[in-house]
PDB file of N, CA and C in Angstrom:
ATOM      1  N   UNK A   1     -10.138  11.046 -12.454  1.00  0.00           N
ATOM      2  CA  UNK A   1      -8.763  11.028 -11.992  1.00  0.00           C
ATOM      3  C   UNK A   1      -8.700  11.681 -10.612  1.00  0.00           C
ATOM      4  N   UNK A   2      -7.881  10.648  -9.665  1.00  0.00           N
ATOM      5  CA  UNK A   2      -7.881  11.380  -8.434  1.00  0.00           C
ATOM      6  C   UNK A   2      -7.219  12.381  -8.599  1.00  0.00           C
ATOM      7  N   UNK A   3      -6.565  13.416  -7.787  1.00  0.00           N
ATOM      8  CA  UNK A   3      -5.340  14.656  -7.630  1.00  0.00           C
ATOM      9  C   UNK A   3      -5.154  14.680  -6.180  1.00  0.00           C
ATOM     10  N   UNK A   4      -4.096  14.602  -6.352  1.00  0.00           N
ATOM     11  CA  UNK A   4      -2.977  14.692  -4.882  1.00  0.00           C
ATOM     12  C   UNK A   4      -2.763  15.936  -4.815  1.00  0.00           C
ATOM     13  N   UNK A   5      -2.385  16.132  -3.458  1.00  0.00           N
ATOM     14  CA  UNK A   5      -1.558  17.392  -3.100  1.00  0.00           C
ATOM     15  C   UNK A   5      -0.225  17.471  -1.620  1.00  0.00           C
ATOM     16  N   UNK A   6       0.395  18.045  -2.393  1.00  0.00           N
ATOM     17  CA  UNK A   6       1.705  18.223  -0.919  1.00  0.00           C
ATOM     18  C   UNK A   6       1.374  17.885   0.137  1.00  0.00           C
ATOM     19  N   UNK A   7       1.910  16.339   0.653  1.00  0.00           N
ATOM     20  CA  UNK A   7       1.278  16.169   2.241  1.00  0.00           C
ATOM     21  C   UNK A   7       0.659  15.270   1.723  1.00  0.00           C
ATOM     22  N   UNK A   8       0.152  14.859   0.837  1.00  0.00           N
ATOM     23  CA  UNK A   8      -0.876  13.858   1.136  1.00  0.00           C
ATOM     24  C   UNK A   8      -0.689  12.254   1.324  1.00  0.00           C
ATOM     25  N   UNK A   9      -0.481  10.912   1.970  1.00  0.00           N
ATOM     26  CA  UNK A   9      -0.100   9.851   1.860  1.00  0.00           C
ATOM     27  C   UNK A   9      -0.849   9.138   1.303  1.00  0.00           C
ATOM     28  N   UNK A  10      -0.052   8.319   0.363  1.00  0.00           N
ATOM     29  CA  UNK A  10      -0.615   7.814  -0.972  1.00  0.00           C
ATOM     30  C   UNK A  10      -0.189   6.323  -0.640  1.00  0.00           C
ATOM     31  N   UNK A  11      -0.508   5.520  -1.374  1.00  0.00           N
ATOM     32  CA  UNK A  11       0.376   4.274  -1.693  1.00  0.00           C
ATOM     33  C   UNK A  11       1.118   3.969  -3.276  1.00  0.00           C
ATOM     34  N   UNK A  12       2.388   3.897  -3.828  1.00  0.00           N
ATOM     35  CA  UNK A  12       2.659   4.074  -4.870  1.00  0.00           C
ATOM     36  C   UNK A  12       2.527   2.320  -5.024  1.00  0.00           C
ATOM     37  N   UNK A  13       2.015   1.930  -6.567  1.00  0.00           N
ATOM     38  CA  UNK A  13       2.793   0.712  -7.517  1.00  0.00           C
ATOM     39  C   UNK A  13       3.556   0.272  -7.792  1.00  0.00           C
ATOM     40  N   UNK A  14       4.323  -0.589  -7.764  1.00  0.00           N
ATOM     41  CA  UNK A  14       5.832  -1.116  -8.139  1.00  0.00           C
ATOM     42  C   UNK A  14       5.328  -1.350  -9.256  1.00  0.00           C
ATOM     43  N   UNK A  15       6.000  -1.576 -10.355  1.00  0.00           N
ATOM     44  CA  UNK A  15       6.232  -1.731 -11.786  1.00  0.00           C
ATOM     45  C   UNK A  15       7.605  -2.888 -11.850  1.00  0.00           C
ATOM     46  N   UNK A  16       8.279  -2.958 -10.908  1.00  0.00           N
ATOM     47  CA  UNK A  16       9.342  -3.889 -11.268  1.00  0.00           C
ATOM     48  C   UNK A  16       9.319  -5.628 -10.921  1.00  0.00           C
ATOM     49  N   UNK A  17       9.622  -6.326 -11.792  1.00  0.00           N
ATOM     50  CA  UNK A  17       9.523  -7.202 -11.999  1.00  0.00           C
ATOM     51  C   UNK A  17       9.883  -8.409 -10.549  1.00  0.00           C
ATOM     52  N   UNK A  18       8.895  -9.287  -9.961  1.00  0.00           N
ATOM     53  CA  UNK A  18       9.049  -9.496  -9.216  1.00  0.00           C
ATOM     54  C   UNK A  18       8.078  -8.802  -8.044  1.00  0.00           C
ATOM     55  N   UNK A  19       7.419  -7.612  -7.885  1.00  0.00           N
ATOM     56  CA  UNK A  19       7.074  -6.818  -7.098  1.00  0.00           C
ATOM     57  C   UNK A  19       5.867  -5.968  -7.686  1.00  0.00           C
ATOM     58  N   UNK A  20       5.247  -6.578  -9.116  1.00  0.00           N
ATOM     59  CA  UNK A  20       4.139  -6.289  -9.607  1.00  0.00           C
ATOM     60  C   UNK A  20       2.964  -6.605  -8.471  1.00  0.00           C
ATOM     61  N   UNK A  21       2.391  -5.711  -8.554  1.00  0.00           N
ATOM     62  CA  UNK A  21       0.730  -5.905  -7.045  1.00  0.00           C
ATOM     63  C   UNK A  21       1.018  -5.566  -5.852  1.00  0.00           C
ATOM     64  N   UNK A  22       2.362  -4.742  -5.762  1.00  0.00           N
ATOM     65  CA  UNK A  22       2.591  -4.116  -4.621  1.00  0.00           C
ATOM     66  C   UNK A  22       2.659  -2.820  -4.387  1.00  0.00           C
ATOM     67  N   UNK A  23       2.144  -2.530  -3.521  1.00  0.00           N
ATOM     68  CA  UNK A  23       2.332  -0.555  -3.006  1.00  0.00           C
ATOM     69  C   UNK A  23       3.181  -0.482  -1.625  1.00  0.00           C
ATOM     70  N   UNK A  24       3.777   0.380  -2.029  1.00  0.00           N
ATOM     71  CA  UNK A  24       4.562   1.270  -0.985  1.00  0.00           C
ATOM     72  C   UNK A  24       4.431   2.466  -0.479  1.00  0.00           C
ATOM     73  N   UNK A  25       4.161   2.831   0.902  1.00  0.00           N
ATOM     74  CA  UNK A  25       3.407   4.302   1.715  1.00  0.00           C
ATOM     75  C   UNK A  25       4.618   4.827   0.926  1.00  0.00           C
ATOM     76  N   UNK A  26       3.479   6.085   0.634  1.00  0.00           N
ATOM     77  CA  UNK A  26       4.935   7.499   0.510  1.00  0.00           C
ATOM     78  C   UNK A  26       3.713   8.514   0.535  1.00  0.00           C
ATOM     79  N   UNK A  27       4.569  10.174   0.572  1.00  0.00           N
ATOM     80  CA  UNK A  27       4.054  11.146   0.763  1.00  0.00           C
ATOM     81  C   UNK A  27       4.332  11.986  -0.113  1.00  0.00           C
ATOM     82  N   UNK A  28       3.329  12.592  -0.978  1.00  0.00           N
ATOM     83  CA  UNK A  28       3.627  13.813  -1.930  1.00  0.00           C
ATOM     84  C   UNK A  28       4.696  15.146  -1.347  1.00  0.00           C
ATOM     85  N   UNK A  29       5.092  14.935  -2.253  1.00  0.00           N
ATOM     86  CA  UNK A  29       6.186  16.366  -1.934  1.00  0.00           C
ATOM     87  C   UNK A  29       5.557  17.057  -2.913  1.00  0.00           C
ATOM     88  N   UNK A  30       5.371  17.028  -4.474  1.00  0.00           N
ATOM     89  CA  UNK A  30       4.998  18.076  -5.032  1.00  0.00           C
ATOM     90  C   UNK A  30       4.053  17.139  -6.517  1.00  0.00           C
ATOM     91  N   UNK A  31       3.129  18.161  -6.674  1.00  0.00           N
ATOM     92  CA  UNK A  31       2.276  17.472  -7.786  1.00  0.00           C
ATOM     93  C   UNK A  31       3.479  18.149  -9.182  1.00  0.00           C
ATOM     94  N   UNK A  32       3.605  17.385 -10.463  1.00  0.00           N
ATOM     95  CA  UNK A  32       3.876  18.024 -11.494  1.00  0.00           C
ATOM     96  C   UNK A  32       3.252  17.780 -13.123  1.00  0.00           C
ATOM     97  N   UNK A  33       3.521  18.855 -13.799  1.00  0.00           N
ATOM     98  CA  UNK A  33       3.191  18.323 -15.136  1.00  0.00           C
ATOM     99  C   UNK A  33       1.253  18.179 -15.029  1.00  0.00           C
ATOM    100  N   UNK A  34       1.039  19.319 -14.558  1.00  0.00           N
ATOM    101  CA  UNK A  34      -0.761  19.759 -14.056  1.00  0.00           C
ATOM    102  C   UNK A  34      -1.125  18.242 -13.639  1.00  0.00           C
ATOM    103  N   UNK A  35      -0.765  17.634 -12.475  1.00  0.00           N
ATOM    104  CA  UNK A  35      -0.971  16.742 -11.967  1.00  0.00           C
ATOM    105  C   UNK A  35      -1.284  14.997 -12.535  1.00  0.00           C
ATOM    106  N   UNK A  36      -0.048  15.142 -13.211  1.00  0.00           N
ATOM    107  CA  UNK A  36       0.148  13.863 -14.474  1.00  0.00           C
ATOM    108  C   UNK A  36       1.568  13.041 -14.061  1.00  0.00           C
ATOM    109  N   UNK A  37       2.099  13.367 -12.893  1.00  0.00           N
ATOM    110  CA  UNK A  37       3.623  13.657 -12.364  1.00  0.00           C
ATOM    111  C   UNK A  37       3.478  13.628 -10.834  1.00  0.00           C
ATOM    112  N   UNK A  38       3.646  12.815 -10.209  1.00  0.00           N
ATOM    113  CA  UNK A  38       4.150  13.486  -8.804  1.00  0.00           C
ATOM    114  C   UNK A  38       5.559  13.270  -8.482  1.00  0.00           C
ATOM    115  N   UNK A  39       5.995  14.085  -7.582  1.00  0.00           N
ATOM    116  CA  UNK A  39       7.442  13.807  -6.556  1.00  0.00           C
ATOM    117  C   UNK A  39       6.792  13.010  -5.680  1.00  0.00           C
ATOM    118  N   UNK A  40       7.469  11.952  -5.014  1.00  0.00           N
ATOM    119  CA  UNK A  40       7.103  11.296  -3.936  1.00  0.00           C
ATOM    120  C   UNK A  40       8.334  10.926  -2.854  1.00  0.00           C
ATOM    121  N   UNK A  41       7.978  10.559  -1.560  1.00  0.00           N
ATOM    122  CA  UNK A  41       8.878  10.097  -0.441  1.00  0.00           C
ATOM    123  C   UNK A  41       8.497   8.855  -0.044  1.00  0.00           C
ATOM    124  N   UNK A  42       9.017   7.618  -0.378  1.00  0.00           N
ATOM    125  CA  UNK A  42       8.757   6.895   0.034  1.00  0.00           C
ATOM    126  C   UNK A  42       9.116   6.279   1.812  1.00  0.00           C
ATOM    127  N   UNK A  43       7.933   5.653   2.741  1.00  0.00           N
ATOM    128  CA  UNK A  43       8.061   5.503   3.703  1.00  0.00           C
ATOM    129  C   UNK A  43       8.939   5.035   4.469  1.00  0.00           C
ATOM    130  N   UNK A  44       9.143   3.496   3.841  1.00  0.00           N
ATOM    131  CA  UNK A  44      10.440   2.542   3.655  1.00  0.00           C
ATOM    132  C   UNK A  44      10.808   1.806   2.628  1.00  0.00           C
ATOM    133  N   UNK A  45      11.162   2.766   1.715  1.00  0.00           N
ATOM    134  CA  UNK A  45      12.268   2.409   1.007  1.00  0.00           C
ATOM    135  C   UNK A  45      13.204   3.613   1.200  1.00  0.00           C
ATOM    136  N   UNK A  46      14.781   3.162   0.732  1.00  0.00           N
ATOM    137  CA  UNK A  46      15.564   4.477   1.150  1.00  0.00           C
ATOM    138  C   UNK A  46      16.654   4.340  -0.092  1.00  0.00           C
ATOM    139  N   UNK A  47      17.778   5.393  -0.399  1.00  0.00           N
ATOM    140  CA  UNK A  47      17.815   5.575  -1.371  1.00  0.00           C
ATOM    141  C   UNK A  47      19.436   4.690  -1.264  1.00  0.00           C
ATOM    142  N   UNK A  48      19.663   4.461  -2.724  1.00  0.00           N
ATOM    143  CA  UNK A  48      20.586   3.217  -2.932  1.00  0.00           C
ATOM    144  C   UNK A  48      22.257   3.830  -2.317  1.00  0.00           C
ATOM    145  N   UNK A  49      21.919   5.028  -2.723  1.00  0.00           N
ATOM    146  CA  UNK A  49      23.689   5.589  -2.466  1.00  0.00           C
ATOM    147  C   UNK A  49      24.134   6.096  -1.029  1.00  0.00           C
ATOM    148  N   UNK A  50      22.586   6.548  -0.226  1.00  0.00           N
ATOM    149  CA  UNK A  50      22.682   6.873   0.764  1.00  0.00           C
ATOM    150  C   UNK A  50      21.509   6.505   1.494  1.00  0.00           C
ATOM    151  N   UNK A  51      21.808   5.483   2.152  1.00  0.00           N
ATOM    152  CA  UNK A  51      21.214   4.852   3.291  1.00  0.00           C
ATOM    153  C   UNK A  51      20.307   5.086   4.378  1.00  0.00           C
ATOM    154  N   UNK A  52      20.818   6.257   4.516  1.00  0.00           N
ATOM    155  CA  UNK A  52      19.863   6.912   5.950  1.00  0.00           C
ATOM    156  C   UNK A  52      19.144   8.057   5.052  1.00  0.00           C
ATOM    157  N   UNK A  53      19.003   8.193   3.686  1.00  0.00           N
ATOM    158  CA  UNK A  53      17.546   8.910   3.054  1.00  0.00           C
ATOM    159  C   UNK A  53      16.627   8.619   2.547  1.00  0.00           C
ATOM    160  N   UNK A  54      15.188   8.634   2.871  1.00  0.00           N
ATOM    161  CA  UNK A  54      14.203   8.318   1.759  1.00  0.00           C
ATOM    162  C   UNK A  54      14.322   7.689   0.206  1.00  0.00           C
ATOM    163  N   UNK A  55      13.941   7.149  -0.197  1.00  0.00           N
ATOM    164  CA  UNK A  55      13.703   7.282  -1.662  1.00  0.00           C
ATOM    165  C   UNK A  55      12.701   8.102  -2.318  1.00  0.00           C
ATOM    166  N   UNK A  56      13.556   9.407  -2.551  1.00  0.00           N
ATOM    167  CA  UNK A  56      12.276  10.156  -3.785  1.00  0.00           C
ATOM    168  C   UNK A  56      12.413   9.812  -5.113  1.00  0.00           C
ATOM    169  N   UNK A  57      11.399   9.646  -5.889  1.00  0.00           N
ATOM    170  CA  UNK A  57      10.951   9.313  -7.218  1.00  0.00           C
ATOM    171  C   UNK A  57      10.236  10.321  -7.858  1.00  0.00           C
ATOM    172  N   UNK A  58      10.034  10.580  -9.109  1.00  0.00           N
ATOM    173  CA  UNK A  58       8.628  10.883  -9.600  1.00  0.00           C
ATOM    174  C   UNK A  58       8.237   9.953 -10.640  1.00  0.00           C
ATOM    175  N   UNK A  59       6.655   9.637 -10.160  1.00  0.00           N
ATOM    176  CA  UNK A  59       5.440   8.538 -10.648  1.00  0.00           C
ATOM    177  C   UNK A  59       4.663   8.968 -11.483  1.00  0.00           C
ATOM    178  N   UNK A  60       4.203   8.486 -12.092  1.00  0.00           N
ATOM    179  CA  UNK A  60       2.806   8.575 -12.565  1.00  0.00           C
ATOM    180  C   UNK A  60       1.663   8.968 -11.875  1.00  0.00           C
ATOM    181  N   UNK A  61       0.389   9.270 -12.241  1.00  0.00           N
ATOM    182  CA  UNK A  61      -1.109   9.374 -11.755  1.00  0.00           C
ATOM    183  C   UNK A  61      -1.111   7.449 -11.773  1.00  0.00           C
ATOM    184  N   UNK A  62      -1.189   7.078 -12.991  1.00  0.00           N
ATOM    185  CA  UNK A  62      -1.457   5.540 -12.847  1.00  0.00           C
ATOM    186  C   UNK A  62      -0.720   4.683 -11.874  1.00  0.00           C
ATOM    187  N   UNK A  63       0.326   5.017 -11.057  1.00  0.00           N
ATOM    188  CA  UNK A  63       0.764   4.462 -10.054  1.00  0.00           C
ATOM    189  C   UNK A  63       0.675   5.021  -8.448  1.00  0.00           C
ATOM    190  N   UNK A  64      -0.467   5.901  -8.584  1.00  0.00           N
ATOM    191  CA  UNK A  64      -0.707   6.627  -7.125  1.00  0.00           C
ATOM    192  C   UNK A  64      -2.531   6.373  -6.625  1.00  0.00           C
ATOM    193  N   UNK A  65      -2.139   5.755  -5.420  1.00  0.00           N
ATOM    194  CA  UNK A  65      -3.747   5.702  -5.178  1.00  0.00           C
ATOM    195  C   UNK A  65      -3.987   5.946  -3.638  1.00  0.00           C
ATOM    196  N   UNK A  66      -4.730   6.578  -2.555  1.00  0.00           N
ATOM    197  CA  UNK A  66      -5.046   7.075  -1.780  1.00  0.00           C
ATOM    198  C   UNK A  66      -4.551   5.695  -0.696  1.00  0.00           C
ATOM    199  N   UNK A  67      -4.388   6.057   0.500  1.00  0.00           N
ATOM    200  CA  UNK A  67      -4.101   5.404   1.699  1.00  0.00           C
ATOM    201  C   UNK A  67      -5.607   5.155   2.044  1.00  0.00           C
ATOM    202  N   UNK A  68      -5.565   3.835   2.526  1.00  0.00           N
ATOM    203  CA  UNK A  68      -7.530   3.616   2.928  1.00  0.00           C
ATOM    204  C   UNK A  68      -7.452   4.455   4.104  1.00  0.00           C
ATOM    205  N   UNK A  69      -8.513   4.494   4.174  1.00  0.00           N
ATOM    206  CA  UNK A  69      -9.224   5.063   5.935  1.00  0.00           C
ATOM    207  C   UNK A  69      -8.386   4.204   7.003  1.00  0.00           C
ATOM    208  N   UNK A  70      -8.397   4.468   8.127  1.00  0.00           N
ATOM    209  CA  UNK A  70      -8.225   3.837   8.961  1.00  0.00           C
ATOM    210  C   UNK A  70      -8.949   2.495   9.530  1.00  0.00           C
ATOM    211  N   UNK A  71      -8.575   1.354  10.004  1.00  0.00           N
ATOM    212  CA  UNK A  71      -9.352   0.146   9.379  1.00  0.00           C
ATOM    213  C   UNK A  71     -10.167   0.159  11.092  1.00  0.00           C
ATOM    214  N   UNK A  72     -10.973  -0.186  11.446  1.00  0.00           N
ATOM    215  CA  UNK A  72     -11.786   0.085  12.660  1.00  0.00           C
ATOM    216  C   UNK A  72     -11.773  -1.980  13.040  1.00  0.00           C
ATOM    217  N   UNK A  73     -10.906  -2.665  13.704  1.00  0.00           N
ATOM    218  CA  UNK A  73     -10.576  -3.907  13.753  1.00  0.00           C
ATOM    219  C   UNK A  73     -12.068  -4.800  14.814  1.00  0.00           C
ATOM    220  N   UNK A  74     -12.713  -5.212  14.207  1.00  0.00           N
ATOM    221  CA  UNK A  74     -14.162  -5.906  15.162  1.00  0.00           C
ATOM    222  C   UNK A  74     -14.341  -7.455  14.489  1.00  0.00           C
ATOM    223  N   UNK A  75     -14.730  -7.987  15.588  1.00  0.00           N
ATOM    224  CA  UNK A  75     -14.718  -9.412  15.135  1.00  0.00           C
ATOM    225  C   UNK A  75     -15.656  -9.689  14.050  1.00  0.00           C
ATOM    226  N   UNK A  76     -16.748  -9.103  13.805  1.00  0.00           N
ATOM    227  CA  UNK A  76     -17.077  -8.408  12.168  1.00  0.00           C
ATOM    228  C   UNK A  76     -16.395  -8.596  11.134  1.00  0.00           C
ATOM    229  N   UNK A  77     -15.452  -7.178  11.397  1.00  0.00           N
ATOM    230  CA  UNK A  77     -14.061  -7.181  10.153  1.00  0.00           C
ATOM    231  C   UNK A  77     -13.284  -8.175   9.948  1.00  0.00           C
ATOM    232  N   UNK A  78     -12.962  -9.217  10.584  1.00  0.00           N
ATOM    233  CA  UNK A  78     -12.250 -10.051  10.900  1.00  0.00           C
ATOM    234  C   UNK A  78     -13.122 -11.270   9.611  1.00  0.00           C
ATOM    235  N   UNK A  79     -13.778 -11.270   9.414  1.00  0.00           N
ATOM    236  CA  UNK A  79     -14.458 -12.392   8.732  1.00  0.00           C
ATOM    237  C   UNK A  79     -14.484 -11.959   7.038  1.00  0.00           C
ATOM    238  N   UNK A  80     -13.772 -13.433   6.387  1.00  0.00           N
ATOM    239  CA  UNK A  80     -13.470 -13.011   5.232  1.00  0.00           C
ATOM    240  C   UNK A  80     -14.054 -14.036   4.024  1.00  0.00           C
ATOM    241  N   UNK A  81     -14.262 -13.794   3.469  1.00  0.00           N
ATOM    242  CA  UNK A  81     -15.051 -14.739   2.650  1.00  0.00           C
ATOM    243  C   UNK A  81     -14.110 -15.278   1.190  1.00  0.00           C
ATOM    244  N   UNK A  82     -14.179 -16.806   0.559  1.00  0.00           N
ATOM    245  CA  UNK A  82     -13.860 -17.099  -0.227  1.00  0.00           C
ATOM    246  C   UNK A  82     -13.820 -15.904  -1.873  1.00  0.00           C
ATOM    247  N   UNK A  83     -13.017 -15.288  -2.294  1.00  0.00           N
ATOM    248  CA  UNK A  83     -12.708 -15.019  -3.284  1.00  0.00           C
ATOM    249  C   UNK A  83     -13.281 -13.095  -3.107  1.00  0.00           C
ATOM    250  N   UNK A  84     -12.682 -12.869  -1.694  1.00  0.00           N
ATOM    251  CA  UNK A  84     -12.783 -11.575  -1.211  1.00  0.00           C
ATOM    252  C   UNK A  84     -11.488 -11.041  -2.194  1.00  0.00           C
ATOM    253  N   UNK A  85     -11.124  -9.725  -2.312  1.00  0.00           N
ATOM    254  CA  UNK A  85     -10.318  -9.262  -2.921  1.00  0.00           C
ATOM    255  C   UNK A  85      -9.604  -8.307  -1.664  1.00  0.00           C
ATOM    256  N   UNK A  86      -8.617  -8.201  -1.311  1.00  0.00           N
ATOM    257  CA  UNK A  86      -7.644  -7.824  -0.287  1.00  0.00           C
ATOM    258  C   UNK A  86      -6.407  -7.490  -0.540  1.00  0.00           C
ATOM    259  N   UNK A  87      -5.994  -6.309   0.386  1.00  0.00           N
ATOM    260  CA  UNK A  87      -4.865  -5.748   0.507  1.00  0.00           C
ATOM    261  C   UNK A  87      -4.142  -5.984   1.824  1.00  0.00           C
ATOM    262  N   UNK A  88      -3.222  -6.840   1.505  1.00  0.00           N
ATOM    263  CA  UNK A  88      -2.221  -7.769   2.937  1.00  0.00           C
ATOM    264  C   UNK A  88      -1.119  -6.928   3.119  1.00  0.00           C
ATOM    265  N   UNK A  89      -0.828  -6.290   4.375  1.00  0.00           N
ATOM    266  CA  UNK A  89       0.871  -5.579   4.330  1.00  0.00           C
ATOM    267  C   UNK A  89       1.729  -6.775   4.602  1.00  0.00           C
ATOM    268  N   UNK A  90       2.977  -6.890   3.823  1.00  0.00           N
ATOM    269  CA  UNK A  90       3.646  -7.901   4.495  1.00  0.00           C
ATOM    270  C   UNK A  90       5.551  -7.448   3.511  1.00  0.00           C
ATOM    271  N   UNK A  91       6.442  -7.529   4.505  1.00  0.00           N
ATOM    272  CA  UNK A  91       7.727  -7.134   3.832  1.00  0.00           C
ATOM    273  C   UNK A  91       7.655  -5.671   3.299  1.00  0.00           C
ATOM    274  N   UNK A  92       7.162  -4.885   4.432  1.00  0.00           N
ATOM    275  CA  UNK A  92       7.195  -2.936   4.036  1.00  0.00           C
ATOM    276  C   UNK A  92       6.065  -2.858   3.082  1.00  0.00           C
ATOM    277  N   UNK A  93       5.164  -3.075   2.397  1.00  0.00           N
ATOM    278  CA  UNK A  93       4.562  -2.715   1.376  1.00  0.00           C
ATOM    279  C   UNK A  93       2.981  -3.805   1.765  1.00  0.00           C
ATOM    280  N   UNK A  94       2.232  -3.250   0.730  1.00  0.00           N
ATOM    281  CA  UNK A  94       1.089  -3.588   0.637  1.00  0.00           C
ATOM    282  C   UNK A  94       1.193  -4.644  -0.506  1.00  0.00           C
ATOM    283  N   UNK A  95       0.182  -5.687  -0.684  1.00  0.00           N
ATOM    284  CA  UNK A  95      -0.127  -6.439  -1.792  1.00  0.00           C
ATOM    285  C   UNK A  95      -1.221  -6.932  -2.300  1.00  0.00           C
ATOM    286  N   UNK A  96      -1.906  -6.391  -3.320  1.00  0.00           N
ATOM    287  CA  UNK A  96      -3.033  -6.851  -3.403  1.00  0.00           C
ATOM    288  C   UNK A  96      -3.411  -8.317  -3.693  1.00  0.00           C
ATOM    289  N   UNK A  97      -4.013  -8.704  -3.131  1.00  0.00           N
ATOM    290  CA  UNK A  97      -4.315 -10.473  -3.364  1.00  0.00           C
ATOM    291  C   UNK A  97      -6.030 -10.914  -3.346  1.00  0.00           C
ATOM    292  N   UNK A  98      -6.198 -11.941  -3.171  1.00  0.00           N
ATOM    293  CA  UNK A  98      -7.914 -12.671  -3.288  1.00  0.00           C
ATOM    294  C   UNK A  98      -7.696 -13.731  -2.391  1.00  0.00           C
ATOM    295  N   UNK A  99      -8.533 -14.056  -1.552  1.00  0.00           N
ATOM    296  CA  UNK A  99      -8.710 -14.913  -0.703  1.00  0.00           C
ATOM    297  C   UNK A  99      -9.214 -16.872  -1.356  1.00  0.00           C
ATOM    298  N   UNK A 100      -8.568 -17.498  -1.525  1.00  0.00           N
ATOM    299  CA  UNK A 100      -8.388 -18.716  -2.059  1.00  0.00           C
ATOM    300  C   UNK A 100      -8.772 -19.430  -1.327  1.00  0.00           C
ATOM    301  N   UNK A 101      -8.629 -19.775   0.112  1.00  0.00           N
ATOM    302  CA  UNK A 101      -9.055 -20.548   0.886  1.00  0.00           C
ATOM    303  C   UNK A 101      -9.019 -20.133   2.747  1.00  0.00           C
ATOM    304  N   UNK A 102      -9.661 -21.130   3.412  1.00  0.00           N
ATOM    305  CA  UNK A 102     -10.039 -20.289   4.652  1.00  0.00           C
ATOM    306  C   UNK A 102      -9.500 -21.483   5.781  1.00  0.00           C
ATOM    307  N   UNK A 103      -8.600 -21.118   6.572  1.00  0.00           N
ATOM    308  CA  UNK A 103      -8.234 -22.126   7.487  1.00  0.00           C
ATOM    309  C   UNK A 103      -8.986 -21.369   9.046  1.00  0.00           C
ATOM    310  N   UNK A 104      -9.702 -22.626   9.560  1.00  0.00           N
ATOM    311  CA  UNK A 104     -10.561 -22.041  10.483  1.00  0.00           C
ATOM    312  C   UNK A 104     -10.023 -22.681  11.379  1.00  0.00           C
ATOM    313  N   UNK A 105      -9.604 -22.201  12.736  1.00  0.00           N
ATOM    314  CA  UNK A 105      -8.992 -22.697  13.734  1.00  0.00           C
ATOM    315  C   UNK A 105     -10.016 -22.868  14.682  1.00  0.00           C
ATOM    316  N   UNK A 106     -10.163 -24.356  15.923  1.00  0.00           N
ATOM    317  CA  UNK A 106     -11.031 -24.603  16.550  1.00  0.00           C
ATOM    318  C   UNK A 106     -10.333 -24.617  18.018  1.00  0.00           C
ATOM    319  N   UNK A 107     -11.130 -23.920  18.643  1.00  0.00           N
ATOM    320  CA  UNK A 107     -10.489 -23.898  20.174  1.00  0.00           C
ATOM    321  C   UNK A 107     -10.988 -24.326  21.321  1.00  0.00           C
ATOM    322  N   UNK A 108     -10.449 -25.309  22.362  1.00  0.00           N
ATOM    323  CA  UNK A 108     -10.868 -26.328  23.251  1.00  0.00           C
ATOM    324  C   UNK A 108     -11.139 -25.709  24.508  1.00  0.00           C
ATOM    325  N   UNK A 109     -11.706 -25.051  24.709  1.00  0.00           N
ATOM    326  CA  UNK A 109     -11.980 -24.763  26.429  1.00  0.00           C
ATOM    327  C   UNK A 109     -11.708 -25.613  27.433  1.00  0.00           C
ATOM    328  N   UNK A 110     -11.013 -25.967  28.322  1.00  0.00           N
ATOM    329  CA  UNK A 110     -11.277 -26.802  29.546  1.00  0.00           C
ATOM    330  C   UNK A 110     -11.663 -26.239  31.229  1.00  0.00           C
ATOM    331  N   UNK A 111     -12.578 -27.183  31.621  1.00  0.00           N
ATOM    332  CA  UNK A 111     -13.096 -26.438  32.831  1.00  0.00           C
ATOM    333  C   UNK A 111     -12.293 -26.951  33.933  1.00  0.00           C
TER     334      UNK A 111
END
């Protein structure tokens, strides 16, 4: 089991229907319940009654998992292979997905 601590940026799980395989940045405010519990701040999401605040929650351990490293972008990294397993940001949040197919774009030089 990982363990968080105050400060640390995580990505939380959605659980709600519609939005299963998605994470959302947030930041520990406080571990609870000997680290079975966290408080969290989410990045962008904000809260329903008041608009201009965060959304804090408290999650689960099973819905908290570490922010990757920083991604180092090289035409290397860039190359993805049929039935890779991937995390796409798209609409505030992360989503985990698998790579199904590969559209390769061809480009014409003229002299």
């Amino acid at each position: 089991m990982v363990v968080f601590f105050e400060g640390d940026e995580v990505k939380v799980c959605s659980k709600e229907e519609g939005f299963f395989g998605s994470y959302y940045e947030a930041k520990i405010i406080s571990p609870l319940n000997n680290n079975t519990l966290y408080r969290i701040k989410y990045k962008n999401i904000i809260e329903e009654e008041d608009q201009t605040w965060p959304l804090v929650e408290i999650v689960s351990t099973d819905e908290v998992r570490p922010m990757p490293p920083p991604a180092t972008i090289t035409r290397a990294t860039q190359v993805f292979h049929y039935l890779d397993r991937i995390d796409a940001f798209d609409n505030d949040c992360w989503w985990v997905g698998m790579i199904f197919f590969i559209i390769v774009e061809k480009s014409l030089e003229l002299s």
